[in-house]
Protein backbone atom coordinates (compact mmCIF):
# COMPACT_ATOMS: atom_id res chain seq x y z
CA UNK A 1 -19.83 -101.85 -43.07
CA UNK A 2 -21.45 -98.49 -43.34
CA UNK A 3 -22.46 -99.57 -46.91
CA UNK A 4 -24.24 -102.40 -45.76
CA UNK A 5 -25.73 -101.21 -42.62
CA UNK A 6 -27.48 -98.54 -45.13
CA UNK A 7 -28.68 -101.28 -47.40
CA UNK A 8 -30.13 -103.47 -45.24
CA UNK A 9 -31.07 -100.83 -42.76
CA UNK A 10 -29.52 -102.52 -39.81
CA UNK A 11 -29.40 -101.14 -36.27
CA UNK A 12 -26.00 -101.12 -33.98
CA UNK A 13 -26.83 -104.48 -32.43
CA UNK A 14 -27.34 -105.83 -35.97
CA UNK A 15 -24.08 -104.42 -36.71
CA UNK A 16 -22.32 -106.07 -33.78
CA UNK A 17 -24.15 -109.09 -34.50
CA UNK A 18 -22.56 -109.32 -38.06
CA UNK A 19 -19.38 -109.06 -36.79
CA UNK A 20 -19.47 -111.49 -33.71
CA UNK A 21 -21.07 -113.96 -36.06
CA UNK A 22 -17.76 -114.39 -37.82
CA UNK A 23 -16.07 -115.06 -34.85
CA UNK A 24 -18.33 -117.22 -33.47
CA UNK A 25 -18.00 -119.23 -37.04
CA UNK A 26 -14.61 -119.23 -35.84
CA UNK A 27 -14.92 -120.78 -32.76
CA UNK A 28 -17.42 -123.12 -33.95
CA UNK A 29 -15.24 -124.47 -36.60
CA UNK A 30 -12.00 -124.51 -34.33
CA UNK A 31 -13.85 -126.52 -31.89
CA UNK A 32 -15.72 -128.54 -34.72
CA UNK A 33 -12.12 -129.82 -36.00
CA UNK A 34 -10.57 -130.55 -31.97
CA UNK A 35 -13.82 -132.44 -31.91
CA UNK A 36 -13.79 -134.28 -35.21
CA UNK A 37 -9.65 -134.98 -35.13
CA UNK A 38 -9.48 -133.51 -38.83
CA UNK A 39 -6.18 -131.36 -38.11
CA UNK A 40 -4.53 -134.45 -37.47
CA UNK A 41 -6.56 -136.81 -39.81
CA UNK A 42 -5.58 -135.33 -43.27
CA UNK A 43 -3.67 -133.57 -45.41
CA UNK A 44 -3.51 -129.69 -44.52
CA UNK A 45 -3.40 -128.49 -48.19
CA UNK A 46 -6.61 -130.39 -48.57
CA UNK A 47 -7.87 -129.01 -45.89
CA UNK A 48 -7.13 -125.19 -46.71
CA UNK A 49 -8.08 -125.76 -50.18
CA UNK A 50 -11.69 -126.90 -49.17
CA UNK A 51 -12.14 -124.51 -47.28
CA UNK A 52 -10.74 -121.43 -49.58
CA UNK A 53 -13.63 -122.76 -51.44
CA UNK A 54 -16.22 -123.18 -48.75
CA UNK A 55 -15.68 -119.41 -47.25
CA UNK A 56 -15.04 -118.12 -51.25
CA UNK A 57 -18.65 -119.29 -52.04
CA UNK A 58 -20.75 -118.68 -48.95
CA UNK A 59 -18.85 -115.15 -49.02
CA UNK A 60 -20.64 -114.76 -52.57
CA UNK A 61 -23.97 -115.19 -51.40
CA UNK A 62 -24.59 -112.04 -49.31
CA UNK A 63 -24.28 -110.35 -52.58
CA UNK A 64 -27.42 -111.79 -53.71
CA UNK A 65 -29.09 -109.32 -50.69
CA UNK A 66 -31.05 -111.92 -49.09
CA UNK A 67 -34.14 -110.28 -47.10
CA UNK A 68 -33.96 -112.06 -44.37
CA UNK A 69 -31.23 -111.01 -41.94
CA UNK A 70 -30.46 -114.37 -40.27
CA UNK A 71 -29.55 -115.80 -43.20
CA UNK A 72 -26.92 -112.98 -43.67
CA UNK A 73 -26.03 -114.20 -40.07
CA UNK A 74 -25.65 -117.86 -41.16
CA UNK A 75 -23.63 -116.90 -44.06
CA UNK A 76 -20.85 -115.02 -42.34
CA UNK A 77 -20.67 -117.72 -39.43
CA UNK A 78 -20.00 -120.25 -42.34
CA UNK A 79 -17.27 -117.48 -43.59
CA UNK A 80 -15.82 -117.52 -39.92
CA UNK A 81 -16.17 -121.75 -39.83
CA UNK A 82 -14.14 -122.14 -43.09
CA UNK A 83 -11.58 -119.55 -41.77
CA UNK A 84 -10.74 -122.16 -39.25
CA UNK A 85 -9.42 -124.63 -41.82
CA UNK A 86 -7.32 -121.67 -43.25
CA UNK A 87 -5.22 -120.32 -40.20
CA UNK A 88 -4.42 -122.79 -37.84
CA UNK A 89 -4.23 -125.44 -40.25
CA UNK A 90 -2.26 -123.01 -41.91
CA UNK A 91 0.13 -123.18 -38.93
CA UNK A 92 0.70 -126.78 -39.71
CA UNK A 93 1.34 -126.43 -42.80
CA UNK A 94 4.60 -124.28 -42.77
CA UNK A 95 5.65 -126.64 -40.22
CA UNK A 96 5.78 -129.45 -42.41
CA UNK A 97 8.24 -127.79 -44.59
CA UNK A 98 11.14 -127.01 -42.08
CA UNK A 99 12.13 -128.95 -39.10
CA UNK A 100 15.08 -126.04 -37.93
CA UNK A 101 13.26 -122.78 -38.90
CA UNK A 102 9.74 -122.93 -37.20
CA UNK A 103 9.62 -119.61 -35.30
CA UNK A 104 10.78 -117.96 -38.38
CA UNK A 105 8.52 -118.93 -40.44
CA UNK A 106 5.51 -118.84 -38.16
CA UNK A 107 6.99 -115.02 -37.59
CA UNK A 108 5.88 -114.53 -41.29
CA UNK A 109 2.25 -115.79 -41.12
CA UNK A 110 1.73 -114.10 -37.73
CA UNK A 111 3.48 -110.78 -39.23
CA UNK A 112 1.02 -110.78 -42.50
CA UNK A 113 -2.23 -111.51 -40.41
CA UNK A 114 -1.08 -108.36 -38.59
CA UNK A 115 -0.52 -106.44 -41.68
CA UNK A 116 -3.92 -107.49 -42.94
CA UNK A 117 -5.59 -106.23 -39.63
CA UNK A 118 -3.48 -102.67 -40.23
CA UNK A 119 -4.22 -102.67 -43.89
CA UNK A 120 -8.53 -101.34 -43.52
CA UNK A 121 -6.59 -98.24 -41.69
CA UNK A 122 -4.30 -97.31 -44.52
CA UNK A 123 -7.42 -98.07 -47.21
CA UNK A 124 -9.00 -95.58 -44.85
CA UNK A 125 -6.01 -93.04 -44.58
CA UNK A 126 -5.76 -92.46 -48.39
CA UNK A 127 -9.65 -92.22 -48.65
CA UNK A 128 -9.89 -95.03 -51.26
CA UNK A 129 -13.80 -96.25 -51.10
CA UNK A 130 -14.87 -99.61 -53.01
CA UNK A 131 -18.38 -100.57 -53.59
CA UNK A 132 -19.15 -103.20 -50.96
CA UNK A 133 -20.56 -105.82 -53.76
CA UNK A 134 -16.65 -105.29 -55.45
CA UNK A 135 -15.61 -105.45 -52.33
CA UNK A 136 -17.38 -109.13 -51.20
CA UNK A 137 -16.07 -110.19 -54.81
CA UNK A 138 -12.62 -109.72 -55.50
CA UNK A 139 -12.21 -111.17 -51.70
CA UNK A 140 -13.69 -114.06 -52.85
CA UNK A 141 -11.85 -114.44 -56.10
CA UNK A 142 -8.60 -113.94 -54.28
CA UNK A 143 -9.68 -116.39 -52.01
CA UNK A 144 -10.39 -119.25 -54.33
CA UNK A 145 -7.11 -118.31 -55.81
CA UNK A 146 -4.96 -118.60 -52.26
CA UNK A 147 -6.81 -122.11 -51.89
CA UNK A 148 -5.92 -123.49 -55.13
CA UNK A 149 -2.17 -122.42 -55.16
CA UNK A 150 -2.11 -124.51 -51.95
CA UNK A 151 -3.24 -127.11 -52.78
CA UNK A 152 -0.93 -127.05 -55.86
CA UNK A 153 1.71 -126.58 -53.39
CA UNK A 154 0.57 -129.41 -51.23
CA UNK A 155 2.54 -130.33 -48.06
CA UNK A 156 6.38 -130.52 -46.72
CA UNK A 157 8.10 -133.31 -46.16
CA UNK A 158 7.86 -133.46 -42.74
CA UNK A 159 4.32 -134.07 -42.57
CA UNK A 160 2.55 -136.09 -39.85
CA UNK A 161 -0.99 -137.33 -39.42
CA UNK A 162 -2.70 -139.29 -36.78
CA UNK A 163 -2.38 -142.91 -36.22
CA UNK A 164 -6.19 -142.77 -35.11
CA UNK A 165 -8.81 -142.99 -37.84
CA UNK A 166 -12.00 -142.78 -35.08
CA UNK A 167 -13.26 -140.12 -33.02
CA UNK A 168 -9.79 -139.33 -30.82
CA UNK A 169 -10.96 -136.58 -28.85
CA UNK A 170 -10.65 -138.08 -25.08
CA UNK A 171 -6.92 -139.91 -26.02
CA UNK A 172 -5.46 -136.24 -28.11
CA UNK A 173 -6.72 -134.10 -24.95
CA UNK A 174 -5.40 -136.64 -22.36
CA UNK A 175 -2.06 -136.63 -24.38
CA UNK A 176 -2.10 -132.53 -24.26
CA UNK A 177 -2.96 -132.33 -20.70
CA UNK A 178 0.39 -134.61 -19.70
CA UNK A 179 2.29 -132.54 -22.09
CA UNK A 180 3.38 -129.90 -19.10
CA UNK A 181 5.44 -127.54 -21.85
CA UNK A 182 2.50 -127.07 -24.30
CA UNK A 183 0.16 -126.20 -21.40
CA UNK A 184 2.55 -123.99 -19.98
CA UNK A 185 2.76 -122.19 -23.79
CA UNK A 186 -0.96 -122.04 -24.05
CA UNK A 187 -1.46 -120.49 -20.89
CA UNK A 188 1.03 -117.91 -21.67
CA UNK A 189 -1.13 -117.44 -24.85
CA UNK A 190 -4.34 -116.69 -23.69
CA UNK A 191 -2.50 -114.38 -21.53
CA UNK A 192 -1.35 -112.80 -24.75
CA UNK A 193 -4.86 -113.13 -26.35
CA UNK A 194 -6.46 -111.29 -23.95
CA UNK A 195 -4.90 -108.27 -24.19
CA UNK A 196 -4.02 -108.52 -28.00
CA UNK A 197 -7.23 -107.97 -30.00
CA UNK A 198 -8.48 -105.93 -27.31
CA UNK A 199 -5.68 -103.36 -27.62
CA UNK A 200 -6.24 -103.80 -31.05
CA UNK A 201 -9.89 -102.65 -31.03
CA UNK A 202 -9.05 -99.76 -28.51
CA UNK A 203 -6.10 -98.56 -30.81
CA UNK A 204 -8.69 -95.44 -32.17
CA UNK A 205 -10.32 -94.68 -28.93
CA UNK A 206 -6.58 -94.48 -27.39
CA UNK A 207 -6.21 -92.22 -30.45
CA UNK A 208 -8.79 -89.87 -29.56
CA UNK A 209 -8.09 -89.31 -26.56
CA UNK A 210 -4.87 -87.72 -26.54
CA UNK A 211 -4.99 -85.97 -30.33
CA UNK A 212 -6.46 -82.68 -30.16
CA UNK A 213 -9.50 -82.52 -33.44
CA UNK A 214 -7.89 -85.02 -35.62
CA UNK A 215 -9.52 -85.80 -38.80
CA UNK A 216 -10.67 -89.18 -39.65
CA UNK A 217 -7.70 -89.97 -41.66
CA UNK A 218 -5.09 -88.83 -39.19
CA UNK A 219 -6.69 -91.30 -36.57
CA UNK A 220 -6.50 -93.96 -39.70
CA UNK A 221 -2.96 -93.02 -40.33
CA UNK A 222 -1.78 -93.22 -36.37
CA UNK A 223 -4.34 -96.82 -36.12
CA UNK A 224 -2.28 -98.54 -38.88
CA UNK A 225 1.67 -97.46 -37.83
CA UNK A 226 0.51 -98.97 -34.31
CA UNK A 227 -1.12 -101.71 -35.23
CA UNK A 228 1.35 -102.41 -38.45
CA UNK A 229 4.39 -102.54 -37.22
CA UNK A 230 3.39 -105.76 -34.85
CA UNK A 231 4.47 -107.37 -38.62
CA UNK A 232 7.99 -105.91 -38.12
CA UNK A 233 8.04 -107.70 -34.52
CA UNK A 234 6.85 -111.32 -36.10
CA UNK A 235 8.83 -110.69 -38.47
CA UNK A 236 12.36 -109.79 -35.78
CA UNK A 237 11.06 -111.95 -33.32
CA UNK A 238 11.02 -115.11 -35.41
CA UNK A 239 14.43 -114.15 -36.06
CA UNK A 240 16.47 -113.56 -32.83
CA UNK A 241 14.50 -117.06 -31.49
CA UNK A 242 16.71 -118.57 -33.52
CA UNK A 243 19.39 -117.09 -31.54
CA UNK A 244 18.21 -116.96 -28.40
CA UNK A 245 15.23 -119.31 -28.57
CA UNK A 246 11.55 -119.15 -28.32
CA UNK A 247 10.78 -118.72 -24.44
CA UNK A 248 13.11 -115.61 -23.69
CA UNK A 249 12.06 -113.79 -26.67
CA UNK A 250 8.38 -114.44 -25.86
CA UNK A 251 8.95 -113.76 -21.99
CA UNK A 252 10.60 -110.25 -22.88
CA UNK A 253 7.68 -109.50 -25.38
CA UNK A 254 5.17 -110.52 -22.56
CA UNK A 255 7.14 -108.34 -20.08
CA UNK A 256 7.51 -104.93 -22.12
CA UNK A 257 3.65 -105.23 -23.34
CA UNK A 258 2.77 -105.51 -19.36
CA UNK A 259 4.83 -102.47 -18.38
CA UNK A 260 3.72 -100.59 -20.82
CA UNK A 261 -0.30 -101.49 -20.20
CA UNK A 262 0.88 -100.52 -16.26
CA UNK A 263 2.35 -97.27 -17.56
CA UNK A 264 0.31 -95.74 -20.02
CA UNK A 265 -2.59 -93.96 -18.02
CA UNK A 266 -0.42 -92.28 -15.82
CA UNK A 267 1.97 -90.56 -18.85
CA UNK A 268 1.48 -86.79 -18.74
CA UNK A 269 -2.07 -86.28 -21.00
CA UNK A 270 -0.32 -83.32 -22.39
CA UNK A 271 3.02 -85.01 -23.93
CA UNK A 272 1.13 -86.12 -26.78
CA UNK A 273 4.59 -87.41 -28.46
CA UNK A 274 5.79 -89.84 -25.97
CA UNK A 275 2.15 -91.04 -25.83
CA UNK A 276 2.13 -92.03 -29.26
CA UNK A 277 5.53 -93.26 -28.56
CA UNK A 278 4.18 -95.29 -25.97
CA UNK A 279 1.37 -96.85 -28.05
CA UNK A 280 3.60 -97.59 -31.08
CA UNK A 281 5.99 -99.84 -29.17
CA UNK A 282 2.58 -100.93 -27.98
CA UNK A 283 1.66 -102.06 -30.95
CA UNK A 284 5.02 -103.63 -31.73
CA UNK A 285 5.48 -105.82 -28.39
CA UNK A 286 1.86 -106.85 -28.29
CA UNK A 287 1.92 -109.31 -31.25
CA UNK A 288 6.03 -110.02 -31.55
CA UNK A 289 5.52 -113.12 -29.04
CA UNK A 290 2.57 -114.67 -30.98
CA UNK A 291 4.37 -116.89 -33.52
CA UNK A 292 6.13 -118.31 -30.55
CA UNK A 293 3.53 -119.52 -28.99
CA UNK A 294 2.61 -121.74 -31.68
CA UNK A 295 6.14 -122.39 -32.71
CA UNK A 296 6.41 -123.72 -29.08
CA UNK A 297 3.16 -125.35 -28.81
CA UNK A 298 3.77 -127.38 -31.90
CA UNK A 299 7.48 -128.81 -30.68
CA UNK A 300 6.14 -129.57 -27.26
CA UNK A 301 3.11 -131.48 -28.23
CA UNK A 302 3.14 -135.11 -29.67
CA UNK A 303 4.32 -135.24 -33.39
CA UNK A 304 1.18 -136.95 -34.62
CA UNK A 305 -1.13 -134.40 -32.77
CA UNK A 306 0.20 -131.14 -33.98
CA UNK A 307 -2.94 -129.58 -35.68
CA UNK A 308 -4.95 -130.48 -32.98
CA UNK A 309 -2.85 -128.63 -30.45
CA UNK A 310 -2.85 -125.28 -32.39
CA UNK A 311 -6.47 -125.46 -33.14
CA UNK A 312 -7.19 -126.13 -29.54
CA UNK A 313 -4.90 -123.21 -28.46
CA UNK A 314 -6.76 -121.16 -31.24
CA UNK A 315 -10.08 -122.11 -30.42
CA UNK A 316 -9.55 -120.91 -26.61
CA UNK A 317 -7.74 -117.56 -27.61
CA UNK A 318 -10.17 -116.15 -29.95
CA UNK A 319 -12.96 -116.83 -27.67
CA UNK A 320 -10.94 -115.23 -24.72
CA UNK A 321 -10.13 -112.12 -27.00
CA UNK A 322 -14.05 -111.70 -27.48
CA UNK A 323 -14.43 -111.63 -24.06
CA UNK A 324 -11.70 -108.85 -23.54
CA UNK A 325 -12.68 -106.23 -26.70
CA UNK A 326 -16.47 -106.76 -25.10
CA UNK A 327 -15.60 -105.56 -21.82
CA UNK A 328 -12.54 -102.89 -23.26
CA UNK A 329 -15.12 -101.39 -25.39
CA UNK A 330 -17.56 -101.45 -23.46
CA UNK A 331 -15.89 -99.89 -20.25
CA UNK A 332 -13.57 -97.65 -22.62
CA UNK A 333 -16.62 -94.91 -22.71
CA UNK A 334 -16.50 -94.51 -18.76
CA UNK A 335 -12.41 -95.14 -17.62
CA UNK A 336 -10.79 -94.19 -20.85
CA UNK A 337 -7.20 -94.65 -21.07
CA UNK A 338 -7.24 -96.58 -17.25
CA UNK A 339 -8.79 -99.74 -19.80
CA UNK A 340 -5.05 -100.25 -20.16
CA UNK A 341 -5.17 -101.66 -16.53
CA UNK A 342 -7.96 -103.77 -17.59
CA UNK A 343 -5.71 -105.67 -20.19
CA UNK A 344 -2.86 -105.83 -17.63
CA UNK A 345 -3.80 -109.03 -15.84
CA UNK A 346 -3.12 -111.13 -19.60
CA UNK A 347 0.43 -110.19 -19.59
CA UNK A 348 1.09 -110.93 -15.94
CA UNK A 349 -0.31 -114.12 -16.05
CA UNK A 350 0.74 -115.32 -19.39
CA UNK A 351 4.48 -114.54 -17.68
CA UNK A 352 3.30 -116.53 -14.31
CA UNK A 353 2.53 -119.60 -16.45
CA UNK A 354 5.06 -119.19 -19.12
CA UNK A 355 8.02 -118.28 -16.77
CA UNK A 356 9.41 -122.37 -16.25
CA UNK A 357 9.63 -122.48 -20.02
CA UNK A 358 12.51 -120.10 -19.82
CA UNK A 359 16.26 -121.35 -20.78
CA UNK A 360 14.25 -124.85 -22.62
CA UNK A 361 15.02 -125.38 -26.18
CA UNK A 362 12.29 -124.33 -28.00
């Protein structure tokens, strides 16, 4: 980013524009595929494969240095459009290879998108810099790549698609809706959602405000333990479901994030080592109950219908979480560490609507 803000010249608003624009592309394309029924339609392989492709390419193009700055715009909202046939449909796609192991495997994805999101923090720690054209092109190579091992994969057995071959908007949302048990798990996960990438975005700001003059690298260092080892909870929390099952695991996840978001401004400002403490177990209960949700979401909801339900739930969360890292950064300037009270309400209501799913077999 500070690459290409010097190169184009951009200002801080063009900077946050960049950014949003991806996530907007996300939203977009989320909603685009609810809208269109194409989670349910067709083959997910396809689906990730085309759009491997379609993000791979448009990706490509900034490198050409376009001068005009909405174009740059377009490009990355296409970027954020195609990753919306990548991880949701995603989702489904695991699912149609195991009919017992759902959670576990859905602990995995979950557990490497949260490694990914740690990952710019170690780069960072170990003061590694790539040229952002290298940069823009291996992650296109290695995104062609991931698309065309899927699609060599292709789906599991236990694939379903739609009986519907028109527009099925109005009949797949009326068939959510009377679904009690998924809307009970999606409102426990845009509980989760907004305080999740909100924390997330405050995880350096938390950092310097209790580390006295840390260097750039120790705050890079501290950012990617917290935010990291959220794969280690996927990872556990995938597991014991199996045990235990999906609701109580999710619940207790739910419950330890809130206390600790009720906790954490009023530690001590001087015991800097249960603070950090604090913010790693953070950073581990935060993301453990996210797999469930969509492990959850996609046995409650009708058979034929289960792309649509985790795009919908996907489409809703991510534009809840901009919402929430808006108004955390934003306000984190002026209350500092009291933001944690801001997040607070997701975890209490994602456990108000969640709670009757607790002692179901999910």
């Amino acid at each position: 980013m500070p690459q290409v803000t010097e190169v184009w010249g951009l200002a801080t608003h063009d900077v946050g524009l960049l950014t949003n624009s991806v996530q907007f592309g996300f939203i977009l394309g989320t909603l685009s595929f609810v809208l269109l029924g194409f989670s349910d339609k067709y083959d997910p392989s396809k689906i990730i494969f085309a759009c491997c492709l379609i993000g791979a390419f448009t990706n490509l193009l900034i490198i050409l240095e376009p001068k005009n700055f909405q174009i740059i715009l377009f490009t990355r909202i296409v970027v954020g459009f195609s990753l919306a046939g990548i991880y949701p449909i995603g989702m489904k796609l695991i699912i149609t290879w195991s009919k017992t192991s759902t959670s576990t495997n859905l602990g995995l994805l979950v557990g490497m998108l949260t490694l990914g999101t740690a990952l710019p923090h170690l780069i960072r720690m170990l003061g590694v810099s790539f040229d952002w054209k290298a940069t823009i092109l291996v992650t296109s190579i290695l995104s062609s790549a991931g698309g065309i091992l899927i699609l060599m994969l292709g789906s599991g057995p236990y694939l379903r698609t739609s009986v519907y071959k028109n527009l099925p908007l109005l009949k797949n949302l009326r068939q959510l809706i009377y679904k009690k048990d998924y809307i009970s798990s999606a409102l426990g996960y845009f509980g989760h959602m907004w305080e999740l990438y909100a924390f997330w975005a405050c995880v350096p700001f938390f950092l310097l405000s209790i580390l006295r003059n840390p260097s750039m690298e120790q705050i890079a260092g501290f950012s990617f333990l917290i935010i990291g080892i959220g794969c280690i909870g996927c990872f556990l929390s995938g597991m014991m479901s199996q045990k235990y099952g999906s609701p109580i695991i999710a619940a207790l996840s739910l419950l330890i994030s809130g206390l600790i978001c009720l906790l954490y401004p009023i530690l001590p400002p001087n015991l800097i080592s249960l603070k950090l403490t604090f913010l790693i177990l953070w950073g581990f209960f935060v993301i453990s109950d996210s797999p469930l949700y969509s492990s959850i979401s996609a046995q409650a909801a009708p058979k034929d219908l289960v792309g649509t339900a985790l795009v919908t739930q996907n489409c809703i969360g991510f534009s809840i979480s901009i919402i929430s890292i808006f108004i955390s950064t934003y306000l984190f300037p002026l209350i500092g560490e009291r933001i944690a009270w801001i997040l607070l309400p997701g975890p209490l209501i994602g456990l108000i609507y969640f709670y009757r799913l607790i002692g179901k077999k999910y």
